[in-house]
PDB file of N, CA and C in Angstrom:
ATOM      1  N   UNK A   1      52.436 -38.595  53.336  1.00  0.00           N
ATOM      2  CA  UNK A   1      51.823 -38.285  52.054  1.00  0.00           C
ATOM      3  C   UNK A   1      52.904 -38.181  50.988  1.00  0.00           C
ATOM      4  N   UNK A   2      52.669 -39.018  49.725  1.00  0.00           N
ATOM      5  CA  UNK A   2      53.754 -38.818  48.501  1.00  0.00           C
ATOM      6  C   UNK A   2      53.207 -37.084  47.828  1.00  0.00           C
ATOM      7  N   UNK A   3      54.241 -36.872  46.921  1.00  0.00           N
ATOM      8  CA  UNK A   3      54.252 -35.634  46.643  1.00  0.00           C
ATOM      9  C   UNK A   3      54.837 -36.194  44.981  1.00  0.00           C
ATOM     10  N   UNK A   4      53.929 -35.930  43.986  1.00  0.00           N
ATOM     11  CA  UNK A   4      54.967 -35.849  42.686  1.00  0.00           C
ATOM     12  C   UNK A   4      55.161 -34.525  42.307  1.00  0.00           C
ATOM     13  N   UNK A   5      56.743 -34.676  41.825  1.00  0.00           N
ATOM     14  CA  UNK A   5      57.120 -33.497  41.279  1.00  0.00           C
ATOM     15  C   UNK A   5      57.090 -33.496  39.210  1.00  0.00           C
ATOM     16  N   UNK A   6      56.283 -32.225  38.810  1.00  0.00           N
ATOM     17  CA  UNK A   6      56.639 -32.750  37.817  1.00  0.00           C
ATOM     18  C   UNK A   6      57.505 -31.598  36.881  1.00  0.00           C
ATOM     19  N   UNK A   7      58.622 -32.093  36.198  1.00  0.00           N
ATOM     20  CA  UNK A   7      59.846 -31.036  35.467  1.00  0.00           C
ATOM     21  C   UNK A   7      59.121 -31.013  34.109  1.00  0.00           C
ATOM     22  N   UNK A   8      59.281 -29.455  33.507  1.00  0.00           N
ATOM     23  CA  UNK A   8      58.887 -28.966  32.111  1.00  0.00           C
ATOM     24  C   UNK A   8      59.913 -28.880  31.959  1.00  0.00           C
ATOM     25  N   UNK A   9      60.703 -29.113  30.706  1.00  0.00           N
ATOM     26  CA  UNK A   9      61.974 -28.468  30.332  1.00  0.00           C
ATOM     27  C   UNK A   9      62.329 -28.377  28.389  1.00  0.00           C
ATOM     28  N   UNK A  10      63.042 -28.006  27.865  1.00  0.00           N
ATOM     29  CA  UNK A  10      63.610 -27.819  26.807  1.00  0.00           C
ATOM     30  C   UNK A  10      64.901 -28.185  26.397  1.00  0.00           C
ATOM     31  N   UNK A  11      65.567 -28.398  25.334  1.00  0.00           N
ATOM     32  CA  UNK A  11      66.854 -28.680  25.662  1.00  0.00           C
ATOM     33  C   UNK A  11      67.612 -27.285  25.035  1.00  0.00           C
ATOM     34  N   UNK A  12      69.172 -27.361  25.675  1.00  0.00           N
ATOM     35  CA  UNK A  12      69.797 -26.352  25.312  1.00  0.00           C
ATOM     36  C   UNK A  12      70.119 -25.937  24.004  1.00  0.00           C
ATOM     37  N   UNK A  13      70.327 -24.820  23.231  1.00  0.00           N
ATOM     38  CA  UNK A  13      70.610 -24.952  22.366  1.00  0.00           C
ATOM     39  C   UNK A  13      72.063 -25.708  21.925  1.00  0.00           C
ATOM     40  N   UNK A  14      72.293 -26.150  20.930  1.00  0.00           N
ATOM     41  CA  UNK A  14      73.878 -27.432  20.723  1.00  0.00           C
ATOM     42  C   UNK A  14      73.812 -28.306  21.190  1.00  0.00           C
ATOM     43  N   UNK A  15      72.340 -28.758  22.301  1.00  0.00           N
ATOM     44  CA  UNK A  15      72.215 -30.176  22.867  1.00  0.00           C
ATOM     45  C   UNK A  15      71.645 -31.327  22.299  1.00  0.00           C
ATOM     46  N   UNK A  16      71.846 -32.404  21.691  1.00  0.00           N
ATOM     47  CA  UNK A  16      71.228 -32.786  20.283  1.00  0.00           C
ATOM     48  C   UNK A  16      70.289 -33.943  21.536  1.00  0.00           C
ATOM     49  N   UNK A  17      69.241 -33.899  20.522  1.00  0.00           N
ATOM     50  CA  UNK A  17      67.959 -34.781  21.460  1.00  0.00           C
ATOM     51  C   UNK A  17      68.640 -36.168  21.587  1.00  0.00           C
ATOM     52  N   UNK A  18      69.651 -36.551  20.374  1.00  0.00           N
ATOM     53  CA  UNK A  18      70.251 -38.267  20.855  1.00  0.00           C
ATOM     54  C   UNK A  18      71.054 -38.285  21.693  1.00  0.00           C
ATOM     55  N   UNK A  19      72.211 -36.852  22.257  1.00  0.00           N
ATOM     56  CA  UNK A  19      72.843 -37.001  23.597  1.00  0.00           C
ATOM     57  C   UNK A  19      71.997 -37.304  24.250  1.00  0.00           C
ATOM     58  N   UNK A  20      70.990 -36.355  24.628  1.00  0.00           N
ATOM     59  CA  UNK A  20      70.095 -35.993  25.697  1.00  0.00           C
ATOM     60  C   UNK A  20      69.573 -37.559  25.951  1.00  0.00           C
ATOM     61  N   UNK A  21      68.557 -38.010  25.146  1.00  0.00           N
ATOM     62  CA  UNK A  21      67.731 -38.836  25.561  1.00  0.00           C
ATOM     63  C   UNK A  21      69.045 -40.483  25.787  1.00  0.00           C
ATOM     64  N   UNK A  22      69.918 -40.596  25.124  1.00  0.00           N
ATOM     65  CA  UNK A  22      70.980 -41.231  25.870  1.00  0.00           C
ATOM     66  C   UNK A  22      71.499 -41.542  27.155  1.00  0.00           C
ATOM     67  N   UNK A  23      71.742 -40.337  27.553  1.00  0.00           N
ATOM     68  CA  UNK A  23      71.873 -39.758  28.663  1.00  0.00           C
ATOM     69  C   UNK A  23      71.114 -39.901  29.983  1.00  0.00           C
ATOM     70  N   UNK A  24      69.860 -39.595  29.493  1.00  0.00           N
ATOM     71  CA  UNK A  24      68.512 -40.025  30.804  1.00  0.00           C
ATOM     72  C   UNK A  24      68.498 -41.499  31.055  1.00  0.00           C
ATOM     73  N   UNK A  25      68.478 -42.362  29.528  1.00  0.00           N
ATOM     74  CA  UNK A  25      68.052 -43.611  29.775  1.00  0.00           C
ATOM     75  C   UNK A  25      69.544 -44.265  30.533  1.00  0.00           C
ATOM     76  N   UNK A  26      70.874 -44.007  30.303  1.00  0.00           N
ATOM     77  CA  UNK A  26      71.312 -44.461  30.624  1.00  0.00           C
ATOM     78  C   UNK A  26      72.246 -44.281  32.146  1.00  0.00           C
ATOM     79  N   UNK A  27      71.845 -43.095  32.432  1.00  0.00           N
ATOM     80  CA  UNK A  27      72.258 -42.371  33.882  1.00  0.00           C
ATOM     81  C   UNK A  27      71.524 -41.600  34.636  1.00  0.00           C
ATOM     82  N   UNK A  28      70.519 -40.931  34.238  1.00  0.00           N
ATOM     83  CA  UNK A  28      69.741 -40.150  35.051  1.00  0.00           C
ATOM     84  C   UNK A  28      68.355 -40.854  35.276  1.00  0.00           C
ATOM     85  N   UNK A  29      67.276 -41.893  34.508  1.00  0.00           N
ATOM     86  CA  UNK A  29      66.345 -42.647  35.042  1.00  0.00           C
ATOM     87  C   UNK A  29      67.091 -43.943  35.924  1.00  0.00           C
ATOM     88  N   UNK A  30      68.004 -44.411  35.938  1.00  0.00           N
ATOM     89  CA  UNK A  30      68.388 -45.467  36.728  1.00  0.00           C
ATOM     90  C   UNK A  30      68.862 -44.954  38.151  1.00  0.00           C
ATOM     91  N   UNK A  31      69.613 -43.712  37.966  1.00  0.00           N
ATOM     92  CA  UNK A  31      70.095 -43.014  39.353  1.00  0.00           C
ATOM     93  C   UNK A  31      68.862 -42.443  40.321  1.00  0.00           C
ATOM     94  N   UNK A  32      68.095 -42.128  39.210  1.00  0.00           N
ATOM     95  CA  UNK A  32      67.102 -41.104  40.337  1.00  0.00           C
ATOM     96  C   UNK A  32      66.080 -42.051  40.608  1.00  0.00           C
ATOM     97  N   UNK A  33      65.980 -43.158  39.764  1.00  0.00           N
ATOM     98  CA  UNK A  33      64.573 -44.814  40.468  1.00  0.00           C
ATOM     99  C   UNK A  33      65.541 -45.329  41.443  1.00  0.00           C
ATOM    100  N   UNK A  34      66.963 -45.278  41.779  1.00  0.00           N
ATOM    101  CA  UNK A  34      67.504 -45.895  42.660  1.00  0.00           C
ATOM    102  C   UNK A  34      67.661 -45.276  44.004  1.00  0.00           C
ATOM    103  N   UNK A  35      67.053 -44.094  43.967  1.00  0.00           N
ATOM    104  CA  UNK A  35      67.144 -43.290  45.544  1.00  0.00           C
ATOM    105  C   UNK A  35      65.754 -44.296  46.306  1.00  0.00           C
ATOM    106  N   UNK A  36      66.412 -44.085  47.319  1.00  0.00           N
ATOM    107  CA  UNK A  36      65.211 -44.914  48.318  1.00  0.00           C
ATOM    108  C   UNK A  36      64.039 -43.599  48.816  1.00  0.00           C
ATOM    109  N   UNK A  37      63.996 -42.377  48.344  1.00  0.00           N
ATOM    110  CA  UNK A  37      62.669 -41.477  48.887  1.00  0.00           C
ATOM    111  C   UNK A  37      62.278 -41.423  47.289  1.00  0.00           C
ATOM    112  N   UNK A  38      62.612 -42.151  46.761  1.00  0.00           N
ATOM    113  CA  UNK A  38      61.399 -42.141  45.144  1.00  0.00           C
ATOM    114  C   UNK A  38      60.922 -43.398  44.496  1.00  0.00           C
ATOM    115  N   UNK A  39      59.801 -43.357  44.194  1.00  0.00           N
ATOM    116  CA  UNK A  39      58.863 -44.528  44.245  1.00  0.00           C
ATOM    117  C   UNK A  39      58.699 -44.798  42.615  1.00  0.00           C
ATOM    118  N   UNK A  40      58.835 -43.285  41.818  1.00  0.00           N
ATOM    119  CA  UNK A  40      59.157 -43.497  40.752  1.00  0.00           C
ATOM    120  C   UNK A  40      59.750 -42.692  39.994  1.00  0.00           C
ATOM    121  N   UNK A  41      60.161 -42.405  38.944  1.00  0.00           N
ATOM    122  CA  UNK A  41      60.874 -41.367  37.778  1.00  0.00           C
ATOM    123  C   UNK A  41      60.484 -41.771  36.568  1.00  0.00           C
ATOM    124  N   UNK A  42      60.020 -41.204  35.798  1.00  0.00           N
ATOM    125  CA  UNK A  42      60.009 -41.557  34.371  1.00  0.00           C
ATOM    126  C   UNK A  42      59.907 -40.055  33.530  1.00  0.00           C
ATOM    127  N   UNK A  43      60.376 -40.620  32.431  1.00  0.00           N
ATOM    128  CA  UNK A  43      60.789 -38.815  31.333  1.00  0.00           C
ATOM    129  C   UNK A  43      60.301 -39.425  30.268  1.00  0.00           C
ATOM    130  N   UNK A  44      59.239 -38.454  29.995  1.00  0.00           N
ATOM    131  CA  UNK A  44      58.629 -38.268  28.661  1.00  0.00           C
ATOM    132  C   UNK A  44      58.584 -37.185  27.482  1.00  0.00           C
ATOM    133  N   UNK A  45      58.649 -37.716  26.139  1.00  0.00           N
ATOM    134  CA  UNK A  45      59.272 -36.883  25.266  1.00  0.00           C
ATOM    135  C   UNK A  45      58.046 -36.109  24.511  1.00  0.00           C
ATOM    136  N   UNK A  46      57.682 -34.751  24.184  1.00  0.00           N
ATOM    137  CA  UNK A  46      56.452 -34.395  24.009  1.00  0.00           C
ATOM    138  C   UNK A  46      56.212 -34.963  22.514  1.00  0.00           C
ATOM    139  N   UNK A  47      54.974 -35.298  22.154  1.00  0.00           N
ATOM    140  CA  UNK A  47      54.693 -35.612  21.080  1.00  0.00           C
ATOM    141  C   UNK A  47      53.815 -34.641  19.872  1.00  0.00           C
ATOM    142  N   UNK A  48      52.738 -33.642  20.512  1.00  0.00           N
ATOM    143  CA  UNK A  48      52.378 -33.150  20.115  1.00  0.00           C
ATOM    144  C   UNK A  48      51.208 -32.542  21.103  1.00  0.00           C
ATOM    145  N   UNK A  49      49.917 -31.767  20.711  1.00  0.00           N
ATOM    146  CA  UNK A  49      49.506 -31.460  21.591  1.00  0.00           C
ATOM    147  C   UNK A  49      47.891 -31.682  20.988  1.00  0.00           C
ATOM    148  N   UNK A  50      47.395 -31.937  21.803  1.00  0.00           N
ATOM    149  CA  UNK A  50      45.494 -32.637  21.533  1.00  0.00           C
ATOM    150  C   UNK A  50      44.801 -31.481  21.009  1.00  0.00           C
ATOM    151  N   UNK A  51      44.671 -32.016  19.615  1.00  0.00           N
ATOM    152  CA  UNK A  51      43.684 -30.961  18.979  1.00  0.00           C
ATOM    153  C   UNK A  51      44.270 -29.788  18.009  1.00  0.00           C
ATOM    154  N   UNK A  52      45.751 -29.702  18.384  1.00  0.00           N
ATOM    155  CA  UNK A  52      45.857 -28.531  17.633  1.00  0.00           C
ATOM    156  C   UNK A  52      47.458 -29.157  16.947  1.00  0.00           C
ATOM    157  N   UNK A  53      48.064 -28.392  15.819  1.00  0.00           N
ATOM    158  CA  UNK A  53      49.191 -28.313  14.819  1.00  0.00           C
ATOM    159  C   UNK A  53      50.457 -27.603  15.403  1.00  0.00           C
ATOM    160  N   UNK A  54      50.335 -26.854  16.723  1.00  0.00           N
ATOM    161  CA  UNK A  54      51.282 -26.017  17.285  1.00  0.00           C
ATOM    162  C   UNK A  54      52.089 -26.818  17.921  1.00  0.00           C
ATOM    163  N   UNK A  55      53.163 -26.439  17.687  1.00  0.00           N
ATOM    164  CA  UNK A  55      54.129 -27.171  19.121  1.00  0.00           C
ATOM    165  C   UNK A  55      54.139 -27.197  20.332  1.00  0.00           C
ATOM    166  N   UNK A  56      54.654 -28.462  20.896  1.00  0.00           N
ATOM    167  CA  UNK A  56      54.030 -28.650  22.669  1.00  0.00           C
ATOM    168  C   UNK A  56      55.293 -27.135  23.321  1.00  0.00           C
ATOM    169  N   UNK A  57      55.277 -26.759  24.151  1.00  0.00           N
ATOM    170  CA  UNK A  57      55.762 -25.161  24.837  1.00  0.00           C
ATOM    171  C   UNK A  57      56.959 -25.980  25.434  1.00  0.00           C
ATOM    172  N   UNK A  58      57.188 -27.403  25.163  1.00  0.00           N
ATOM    173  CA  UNK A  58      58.052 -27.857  26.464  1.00  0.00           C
ATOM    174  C   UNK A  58      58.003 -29.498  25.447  1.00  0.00           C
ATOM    175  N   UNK A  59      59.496 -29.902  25.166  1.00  0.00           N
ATOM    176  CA  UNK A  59      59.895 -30.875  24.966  1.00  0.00           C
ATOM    177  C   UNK A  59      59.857 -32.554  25.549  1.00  0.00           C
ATOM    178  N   UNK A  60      60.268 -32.038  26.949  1.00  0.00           N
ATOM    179  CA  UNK A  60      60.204 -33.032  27.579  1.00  0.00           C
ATOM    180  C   UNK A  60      59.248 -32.665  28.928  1.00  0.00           C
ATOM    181  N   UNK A  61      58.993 -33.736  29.888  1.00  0.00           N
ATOM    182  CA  UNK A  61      58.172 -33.731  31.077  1.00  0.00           C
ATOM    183  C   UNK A  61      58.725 -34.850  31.832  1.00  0.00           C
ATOM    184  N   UNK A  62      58.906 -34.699  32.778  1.00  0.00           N
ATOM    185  CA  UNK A  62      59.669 -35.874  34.063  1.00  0.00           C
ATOM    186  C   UNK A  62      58.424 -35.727  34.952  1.00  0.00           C
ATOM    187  N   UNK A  63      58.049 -36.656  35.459  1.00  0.00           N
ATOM    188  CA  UNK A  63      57.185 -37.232  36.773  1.00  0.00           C
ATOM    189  C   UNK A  63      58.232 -38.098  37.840  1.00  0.00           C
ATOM    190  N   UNK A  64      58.489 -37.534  39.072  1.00  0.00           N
ATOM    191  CA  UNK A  64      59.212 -37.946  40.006  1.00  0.00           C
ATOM    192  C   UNK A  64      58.276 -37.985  41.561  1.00  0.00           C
ATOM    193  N   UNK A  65      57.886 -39.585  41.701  1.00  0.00           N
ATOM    194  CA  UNK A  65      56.848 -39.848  42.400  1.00  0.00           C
ATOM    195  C   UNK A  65      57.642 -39.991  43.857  1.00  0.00           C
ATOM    196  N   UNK A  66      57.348 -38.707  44.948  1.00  0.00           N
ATOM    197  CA  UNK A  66      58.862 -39.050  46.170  1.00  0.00           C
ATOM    198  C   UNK A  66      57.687 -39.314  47.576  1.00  0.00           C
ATOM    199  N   UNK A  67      58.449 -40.326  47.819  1.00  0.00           N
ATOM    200  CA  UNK A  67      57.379 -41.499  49.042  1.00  0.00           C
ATOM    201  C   UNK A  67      58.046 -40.234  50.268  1.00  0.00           C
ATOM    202  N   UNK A  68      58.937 -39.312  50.503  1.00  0.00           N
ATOM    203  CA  UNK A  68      59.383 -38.827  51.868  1.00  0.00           C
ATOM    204  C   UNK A  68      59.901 -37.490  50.986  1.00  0.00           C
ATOM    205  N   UNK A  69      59.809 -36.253  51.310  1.00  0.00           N
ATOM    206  CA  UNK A  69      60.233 -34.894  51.291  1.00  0.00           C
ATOM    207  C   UNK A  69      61.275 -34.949  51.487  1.00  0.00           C
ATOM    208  N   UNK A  70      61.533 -34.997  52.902  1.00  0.00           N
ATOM    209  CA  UNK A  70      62.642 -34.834  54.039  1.00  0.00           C
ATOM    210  C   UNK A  70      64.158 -35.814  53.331  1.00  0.00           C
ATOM    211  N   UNK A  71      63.377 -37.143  53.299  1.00  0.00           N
ATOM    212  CA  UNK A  71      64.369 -37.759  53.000  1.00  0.00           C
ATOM    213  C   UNK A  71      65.395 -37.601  51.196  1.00  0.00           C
ATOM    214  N   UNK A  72      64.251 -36.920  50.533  1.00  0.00           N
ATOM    215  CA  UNK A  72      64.479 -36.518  49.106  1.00  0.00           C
ATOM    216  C   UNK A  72      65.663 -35.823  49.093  1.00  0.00           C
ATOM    217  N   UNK A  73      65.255 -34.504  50.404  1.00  0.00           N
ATOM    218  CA  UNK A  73      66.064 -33.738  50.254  1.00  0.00           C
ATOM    219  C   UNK A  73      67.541 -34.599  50.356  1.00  0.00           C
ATOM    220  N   UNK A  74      67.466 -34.894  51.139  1.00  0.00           N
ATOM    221  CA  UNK A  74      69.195 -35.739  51.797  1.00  0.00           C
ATOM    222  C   UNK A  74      69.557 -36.200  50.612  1.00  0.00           C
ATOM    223  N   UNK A  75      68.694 -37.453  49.800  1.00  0.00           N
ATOM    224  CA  UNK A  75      69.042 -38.068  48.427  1.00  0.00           C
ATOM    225  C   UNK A  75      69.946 -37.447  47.283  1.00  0.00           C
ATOM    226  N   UNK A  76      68.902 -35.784  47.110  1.00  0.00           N
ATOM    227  CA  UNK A  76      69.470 -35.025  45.966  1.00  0.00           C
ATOM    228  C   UNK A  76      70.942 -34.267  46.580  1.00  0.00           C
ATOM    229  N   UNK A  77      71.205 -34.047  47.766  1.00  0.00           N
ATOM    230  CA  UNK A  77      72.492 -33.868  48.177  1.00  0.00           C
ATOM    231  C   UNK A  77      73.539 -34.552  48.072  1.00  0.00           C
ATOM    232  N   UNK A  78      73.085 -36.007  47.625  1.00  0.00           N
ATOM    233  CA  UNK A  78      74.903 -36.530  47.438  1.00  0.00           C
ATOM    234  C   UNK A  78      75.616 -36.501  46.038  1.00  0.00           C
ATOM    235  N   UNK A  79      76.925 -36.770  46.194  1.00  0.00           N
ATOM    236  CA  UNK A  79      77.335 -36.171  45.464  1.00  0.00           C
ATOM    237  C   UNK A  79      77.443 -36.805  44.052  1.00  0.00           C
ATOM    238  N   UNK A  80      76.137 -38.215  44.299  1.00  0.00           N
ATOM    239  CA  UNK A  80      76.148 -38.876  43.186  1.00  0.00           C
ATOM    240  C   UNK A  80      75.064 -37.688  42.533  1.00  0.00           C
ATOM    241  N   UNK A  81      73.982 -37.793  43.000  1.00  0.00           N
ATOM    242  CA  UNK A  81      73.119 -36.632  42.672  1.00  0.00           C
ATOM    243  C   UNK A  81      73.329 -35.692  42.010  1.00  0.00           C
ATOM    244  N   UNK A  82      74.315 -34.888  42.815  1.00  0.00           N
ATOM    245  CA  UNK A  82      74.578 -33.698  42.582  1.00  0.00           C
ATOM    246  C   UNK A  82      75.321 -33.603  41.235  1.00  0.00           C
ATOM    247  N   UNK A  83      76.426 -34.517  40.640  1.00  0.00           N
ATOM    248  CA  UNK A  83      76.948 -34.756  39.381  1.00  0.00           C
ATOM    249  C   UNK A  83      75.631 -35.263  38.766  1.00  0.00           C
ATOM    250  N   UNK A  84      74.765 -35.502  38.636  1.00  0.00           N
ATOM    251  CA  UNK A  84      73.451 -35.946  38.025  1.00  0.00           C
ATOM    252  C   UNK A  84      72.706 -34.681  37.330  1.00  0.00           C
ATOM    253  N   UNK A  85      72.844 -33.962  38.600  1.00  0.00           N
ATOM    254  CA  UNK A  85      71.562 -32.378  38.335  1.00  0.00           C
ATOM    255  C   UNK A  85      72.683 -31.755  38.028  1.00  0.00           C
ATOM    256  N   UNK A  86      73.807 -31.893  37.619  1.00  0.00           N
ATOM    257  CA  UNK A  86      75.301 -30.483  37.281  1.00  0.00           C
ATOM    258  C   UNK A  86      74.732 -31.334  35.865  1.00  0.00           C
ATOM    259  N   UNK A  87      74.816 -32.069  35.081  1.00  0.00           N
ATOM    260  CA  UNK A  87      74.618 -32.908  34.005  1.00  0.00           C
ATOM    261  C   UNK A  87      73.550 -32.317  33.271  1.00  0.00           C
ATOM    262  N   UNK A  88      72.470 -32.836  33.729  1.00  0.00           N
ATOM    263  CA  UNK A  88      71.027 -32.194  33.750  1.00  0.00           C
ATOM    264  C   UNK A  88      70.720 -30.962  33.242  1.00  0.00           C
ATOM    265  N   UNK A  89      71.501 -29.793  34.056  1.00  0.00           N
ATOM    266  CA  UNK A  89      71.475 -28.920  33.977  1.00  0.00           C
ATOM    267  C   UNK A  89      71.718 -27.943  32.740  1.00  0.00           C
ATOM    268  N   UNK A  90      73.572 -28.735  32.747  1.00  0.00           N
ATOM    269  CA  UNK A  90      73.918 -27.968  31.108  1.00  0.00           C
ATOM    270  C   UNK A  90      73.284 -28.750  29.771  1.00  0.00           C
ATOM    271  N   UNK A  91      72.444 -29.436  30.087  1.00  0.00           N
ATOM    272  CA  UNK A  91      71.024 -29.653  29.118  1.00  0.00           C
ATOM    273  C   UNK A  91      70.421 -28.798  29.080  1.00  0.00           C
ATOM    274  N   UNK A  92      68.984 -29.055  30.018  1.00  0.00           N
ATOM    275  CA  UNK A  92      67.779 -28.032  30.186  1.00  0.00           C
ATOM    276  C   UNK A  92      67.517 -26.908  30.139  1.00  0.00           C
ATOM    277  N   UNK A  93      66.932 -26.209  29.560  1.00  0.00           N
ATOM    278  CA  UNK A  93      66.909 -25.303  29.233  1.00  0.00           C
ATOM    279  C   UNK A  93      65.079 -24.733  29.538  1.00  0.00           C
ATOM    280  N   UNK A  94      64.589 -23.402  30.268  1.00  0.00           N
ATOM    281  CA  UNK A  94      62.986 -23.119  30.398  1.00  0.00           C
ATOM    282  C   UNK A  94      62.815 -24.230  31.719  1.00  0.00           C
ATOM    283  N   UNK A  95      63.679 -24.600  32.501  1.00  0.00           N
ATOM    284  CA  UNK A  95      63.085 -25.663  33.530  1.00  0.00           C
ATOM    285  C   UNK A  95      62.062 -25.336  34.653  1.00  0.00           C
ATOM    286  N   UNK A  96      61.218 -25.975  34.749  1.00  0.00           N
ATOM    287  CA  UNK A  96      60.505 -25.611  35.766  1.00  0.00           C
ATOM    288  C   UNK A  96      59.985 -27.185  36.545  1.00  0.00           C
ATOM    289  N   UNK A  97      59.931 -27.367  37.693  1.00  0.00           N
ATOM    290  CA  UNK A  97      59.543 -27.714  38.431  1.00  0.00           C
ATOM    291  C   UNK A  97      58.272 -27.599  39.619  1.00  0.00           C
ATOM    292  N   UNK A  98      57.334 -28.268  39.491  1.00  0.00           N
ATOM    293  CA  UNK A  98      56.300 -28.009  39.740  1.00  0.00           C
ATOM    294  C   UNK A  98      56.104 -29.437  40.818  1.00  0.00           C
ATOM    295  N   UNK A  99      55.777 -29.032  42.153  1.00  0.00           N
ATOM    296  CA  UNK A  99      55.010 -29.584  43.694  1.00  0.00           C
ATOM    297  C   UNK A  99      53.530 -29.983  43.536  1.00  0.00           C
ATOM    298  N   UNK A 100      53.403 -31.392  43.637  1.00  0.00           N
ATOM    299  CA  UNK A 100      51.930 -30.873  43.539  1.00  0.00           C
ATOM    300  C   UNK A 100      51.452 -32.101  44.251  1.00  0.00           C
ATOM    301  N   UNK A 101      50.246 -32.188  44.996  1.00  0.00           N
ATOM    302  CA  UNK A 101      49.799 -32.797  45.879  1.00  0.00           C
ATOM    303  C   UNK A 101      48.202 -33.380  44.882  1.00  0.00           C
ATOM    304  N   UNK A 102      48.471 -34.809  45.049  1.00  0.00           N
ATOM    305  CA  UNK A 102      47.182 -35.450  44.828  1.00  0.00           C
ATOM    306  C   UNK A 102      45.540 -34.908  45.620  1.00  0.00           C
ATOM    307  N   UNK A 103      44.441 -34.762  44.816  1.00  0.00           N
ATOM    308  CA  UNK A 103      42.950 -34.726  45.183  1.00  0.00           C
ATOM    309  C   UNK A 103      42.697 -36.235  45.406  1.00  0.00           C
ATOM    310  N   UNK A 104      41.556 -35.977  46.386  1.00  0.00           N
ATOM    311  CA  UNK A 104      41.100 -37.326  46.846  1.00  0.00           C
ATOM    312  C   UNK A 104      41.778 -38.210  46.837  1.00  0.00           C
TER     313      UNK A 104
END
């Protein structure tokens, strides 16, 4: 059974959205579609929110579609990875990560 994970996040404060979104397109969506336990990755930038004038609670949203758990885990352990999510990191800011299993 696939499992998508999906990331809420914010950026740090001093992190300017043109590093950031630089950054994903050019090292972190190509690294993390190139692991063999993920089927897909894509990062989306919030636009606004349906119906109302308030701001979305969360900037960005990642969908990371992983065909194997087990094998994910091993993936995010190397140490290409791991310089990936150290990267990542001193970005994001409010991160959350959320498991979630398809209905029907």
């Amino acid at each position: 059974m696939s499992t998508k994970i999906v990331a809420l996040f914010n950026l740090k404060p001093g992190v300017s959205v043109a590093d950031y979104e630089a950054w994903a397109k050019s090292k972190d969506i190509p690294t993390v579609n190139g692991l063999q336990s993920v089927d897909e990755f894509a990062v989306f930038k919030s636009t606004g929110l349906l119906g109302s004038d308030d701001k979305p609670p969360y900037a960005y949203i990642e969908t990371i579609d992983v065909n194997d758990m087990e094998a994910f885990g091993g993936d995010v352990s190397t140490e290409t990875m791991q310089a990936i999510a150290g990267e990542f990191q001193a970005m994001a800011d409010d991160l959350v990560f959320i498991m979630t299993d398809k209905l029907g």
